[in-house]
C-alpha atoms as a PDB file:
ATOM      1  CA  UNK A   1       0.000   0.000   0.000  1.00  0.00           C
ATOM      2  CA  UNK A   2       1.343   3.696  -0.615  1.00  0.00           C
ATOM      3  CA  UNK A   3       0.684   6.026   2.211  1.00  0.00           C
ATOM      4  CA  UNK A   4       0.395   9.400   1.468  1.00  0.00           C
ATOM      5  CA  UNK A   5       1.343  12.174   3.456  1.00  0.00           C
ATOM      6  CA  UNK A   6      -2.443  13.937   4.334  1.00  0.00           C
ATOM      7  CA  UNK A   7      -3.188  11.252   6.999  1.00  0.00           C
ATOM      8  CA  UNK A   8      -1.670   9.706   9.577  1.00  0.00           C
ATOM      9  CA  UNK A   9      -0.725   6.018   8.455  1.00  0.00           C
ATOM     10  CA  UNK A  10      -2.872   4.432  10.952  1.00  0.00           C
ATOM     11  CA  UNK A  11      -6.187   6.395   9.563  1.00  0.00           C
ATOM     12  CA  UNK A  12      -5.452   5.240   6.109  1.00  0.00           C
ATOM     13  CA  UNK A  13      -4.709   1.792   7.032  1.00  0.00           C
ATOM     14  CA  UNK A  14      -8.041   2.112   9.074  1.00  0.00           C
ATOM     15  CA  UNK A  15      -9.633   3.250   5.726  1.00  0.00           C
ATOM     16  CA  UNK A  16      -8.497   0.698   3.707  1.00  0.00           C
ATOM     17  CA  UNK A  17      -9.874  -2.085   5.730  1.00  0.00           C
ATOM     18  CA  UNK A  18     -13.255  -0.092   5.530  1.00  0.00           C
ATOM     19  CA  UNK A  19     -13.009  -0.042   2.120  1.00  0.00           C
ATOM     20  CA  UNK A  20     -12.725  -3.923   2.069  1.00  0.00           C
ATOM     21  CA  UNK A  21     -15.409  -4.312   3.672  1.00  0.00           C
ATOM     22  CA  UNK A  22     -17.890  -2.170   1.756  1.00  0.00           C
ATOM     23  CA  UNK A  23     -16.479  -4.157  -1.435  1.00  0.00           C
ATOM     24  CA  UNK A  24     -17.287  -7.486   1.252  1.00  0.00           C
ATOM     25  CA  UNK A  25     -13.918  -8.688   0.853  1.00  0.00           C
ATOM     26  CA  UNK A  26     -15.343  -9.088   4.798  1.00  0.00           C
ATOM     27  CA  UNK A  27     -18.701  -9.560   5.723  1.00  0.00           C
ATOM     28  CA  UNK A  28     -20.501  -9.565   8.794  1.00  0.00           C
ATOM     29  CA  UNK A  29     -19.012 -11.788  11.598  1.00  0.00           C
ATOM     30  CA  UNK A  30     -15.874 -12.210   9.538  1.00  0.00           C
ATOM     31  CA  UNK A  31     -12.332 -13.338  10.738  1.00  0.00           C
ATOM     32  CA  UNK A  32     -10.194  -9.815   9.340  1.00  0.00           C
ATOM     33  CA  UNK A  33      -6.157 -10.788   9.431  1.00  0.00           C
ATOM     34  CA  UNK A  34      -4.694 -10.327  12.382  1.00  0.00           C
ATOM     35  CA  UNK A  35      -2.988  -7.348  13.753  1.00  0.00           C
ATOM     36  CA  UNK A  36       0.490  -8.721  13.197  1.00  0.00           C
ATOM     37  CA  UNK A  37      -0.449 -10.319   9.735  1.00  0.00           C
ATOM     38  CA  UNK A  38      -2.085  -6.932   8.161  1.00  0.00           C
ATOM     39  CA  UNK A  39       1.339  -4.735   9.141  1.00  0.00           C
ATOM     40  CA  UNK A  40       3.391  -7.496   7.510  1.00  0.00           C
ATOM     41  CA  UNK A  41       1.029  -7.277   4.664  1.00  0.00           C
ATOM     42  CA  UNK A  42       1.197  -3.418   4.673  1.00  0.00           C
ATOM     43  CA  UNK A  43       4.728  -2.957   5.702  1.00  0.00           C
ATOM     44  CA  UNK A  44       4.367  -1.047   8.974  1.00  0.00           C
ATOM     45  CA  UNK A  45       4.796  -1.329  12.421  1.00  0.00           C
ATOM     46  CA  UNK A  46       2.845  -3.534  14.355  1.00  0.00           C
ATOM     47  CA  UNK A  47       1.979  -0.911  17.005  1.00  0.00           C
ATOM     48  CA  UNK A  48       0.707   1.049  13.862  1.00  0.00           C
ATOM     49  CA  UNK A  49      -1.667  -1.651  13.137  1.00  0.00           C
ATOM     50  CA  UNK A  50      -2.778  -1.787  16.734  1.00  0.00           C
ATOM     51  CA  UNK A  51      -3.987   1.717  16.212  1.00  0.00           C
ATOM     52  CA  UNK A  52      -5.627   1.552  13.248  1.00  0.00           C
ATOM     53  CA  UNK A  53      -7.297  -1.721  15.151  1.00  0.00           C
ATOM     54  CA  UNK A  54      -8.156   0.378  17.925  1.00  0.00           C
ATOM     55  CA  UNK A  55      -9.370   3.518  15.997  1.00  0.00           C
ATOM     56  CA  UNK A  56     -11.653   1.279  14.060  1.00  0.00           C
ATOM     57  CA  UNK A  57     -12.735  -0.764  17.680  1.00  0.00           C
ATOM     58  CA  UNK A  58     -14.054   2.219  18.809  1.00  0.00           C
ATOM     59  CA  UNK A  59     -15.770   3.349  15.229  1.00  0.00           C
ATOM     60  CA  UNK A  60     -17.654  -0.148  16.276  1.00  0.00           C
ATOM     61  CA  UNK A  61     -16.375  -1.445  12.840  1.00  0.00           C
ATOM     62  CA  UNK A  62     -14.534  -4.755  14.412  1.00  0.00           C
ATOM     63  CA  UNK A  63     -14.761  -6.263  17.650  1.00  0.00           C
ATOM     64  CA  UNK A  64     -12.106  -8.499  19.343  1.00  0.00           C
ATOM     65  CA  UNK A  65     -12.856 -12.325  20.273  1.00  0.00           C
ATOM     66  CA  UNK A  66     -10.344 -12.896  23.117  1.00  0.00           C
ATOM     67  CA  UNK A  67      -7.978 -15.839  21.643  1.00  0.00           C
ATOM     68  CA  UNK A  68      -9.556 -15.768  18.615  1.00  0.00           C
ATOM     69  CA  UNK A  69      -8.957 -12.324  16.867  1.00  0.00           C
ATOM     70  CA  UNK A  70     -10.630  -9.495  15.547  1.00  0.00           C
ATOM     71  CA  UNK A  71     -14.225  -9.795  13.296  1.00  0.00           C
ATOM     72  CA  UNK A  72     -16.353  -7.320  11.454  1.00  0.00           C
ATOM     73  CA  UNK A  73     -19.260  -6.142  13.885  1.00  0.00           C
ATOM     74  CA  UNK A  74     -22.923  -7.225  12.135  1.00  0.00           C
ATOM     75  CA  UNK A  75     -24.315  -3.902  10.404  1.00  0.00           C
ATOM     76  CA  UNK A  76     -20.643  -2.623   9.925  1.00  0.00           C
ATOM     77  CA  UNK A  77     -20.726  -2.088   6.098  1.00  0.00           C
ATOM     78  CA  UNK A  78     -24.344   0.014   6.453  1.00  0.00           C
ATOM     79  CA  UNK A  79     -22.329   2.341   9.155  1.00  0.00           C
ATOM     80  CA  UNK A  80     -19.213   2.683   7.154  1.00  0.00           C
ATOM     81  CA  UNK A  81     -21.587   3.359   3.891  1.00  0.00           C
ATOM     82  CA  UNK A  82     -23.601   5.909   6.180  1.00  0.00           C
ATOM     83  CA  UNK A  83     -20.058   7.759   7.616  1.00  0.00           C
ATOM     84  CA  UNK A  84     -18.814   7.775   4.239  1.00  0.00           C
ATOM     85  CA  UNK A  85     -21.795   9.434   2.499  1.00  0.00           C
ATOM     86  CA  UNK A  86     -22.508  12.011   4.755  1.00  0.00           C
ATOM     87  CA  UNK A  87     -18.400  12.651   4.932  1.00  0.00           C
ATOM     88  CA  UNK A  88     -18.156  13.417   0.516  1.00  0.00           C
ATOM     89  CA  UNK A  89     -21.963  15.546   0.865  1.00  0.00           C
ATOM     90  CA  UNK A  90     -20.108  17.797   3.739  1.00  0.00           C
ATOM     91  CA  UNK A  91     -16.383  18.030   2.851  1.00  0.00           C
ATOM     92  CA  UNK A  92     -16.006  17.029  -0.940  1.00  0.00           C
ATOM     93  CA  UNK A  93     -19.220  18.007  -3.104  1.00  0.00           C
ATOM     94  CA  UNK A  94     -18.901  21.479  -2.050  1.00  0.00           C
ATOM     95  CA  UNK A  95     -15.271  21.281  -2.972  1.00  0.00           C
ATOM     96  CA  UNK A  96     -16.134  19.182  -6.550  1.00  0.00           C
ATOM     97  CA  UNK A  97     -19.108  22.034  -7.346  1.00  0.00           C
ATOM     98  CA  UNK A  98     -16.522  24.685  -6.606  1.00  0.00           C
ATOM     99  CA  UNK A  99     -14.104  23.237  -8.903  1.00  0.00           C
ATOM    100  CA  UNK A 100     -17.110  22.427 -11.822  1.00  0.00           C
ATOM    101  CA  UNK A 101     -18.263  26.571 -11.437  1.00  0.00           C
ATOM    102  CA  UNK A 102     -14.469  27.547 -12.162  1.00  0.00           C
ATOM    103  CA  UNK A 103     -13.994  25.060 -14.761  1.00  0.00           C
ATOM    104  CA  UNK A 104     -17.201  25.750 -16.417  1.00  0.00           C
ATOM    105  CA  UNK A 105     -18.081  22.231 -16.154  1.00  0.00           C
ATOM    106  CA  UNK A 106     -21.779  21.078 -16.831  1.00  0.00           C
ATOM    107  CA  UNK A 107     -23.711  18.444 -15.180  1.00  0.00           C
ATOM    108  CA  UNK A 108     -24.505  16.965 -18.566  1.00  0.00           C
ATOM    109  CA  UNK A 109     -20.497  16.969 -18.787  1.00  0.00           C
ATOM    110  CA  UNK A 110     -20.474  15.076 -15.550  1.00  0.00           C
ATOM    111  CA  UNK A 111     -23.309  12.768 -16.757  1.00  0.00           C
ATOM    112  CA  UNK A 112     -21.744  11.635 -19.631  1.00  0.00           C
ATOM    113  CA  UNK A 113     -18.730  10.713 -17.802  1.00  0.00           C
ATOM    114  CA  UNK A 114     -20.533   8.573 -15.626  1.00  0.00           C
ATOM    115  CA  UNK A 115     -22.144   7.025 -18.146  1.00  0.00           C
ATOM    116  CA  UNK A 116     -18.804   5.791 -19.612  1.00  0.00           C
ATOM    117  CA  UNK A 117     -17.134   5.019 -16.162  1.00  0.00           C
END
């Protein structure tokens, strides 16, 4: 994974596992790697992984089986789908409609580039 420089590492790897489980690479009740296997698969530090674990603990995203690891908590992808909607409305329509106005951009533009994506 390439980390960028915006977000702390921990956020982002915090994202990505939200991401995989709104494409239900992990579903409800799921087994998610390990804290130790995801930083070996990303690269970092395990203590980075325990705080992206943590971060996303308290988000009520995973829960921890004691012994048995960490699993996606039932209704997690709904609550991920509803944090991430209202999060692009707030912070990066406004931003995208700014950028349309000064660019002279149409919504029939934007249409018919959704129509070929």
């Amino acid at each position: 994974m390439n980390f960028t420089n915006d977000k702390p590492i921990y956020i982002q790897m915090a994202d990505r596992l939200m991401d995989e489980i709104l494409a239900d690479k992990y579903k409800d009740d799921d087994r998610i790697p390990s804290v130790r296997e995801y930083a070996v698969l990303l690269e970092v530090n395990t203590n980075t992984a325990v705080k992206a674990y943590d971060e996303l603990s308290r988000a009520n995203v995973i829960y921890n089986k004691r012994g048995l690891g960490y699993f996606v908590t039932p209704g997690a992808k709904k609550q991920v789908l509803k944090e991430r909607k209202k999060e692009f409305m707030k912070e990066r329509l406004p931003e995208l409609f700014r950028q349309m106005r000064l660019l002279d951009i149409d919504i029939k533009d934007v249409d018919e580039a959704w129509a070929k994506a």
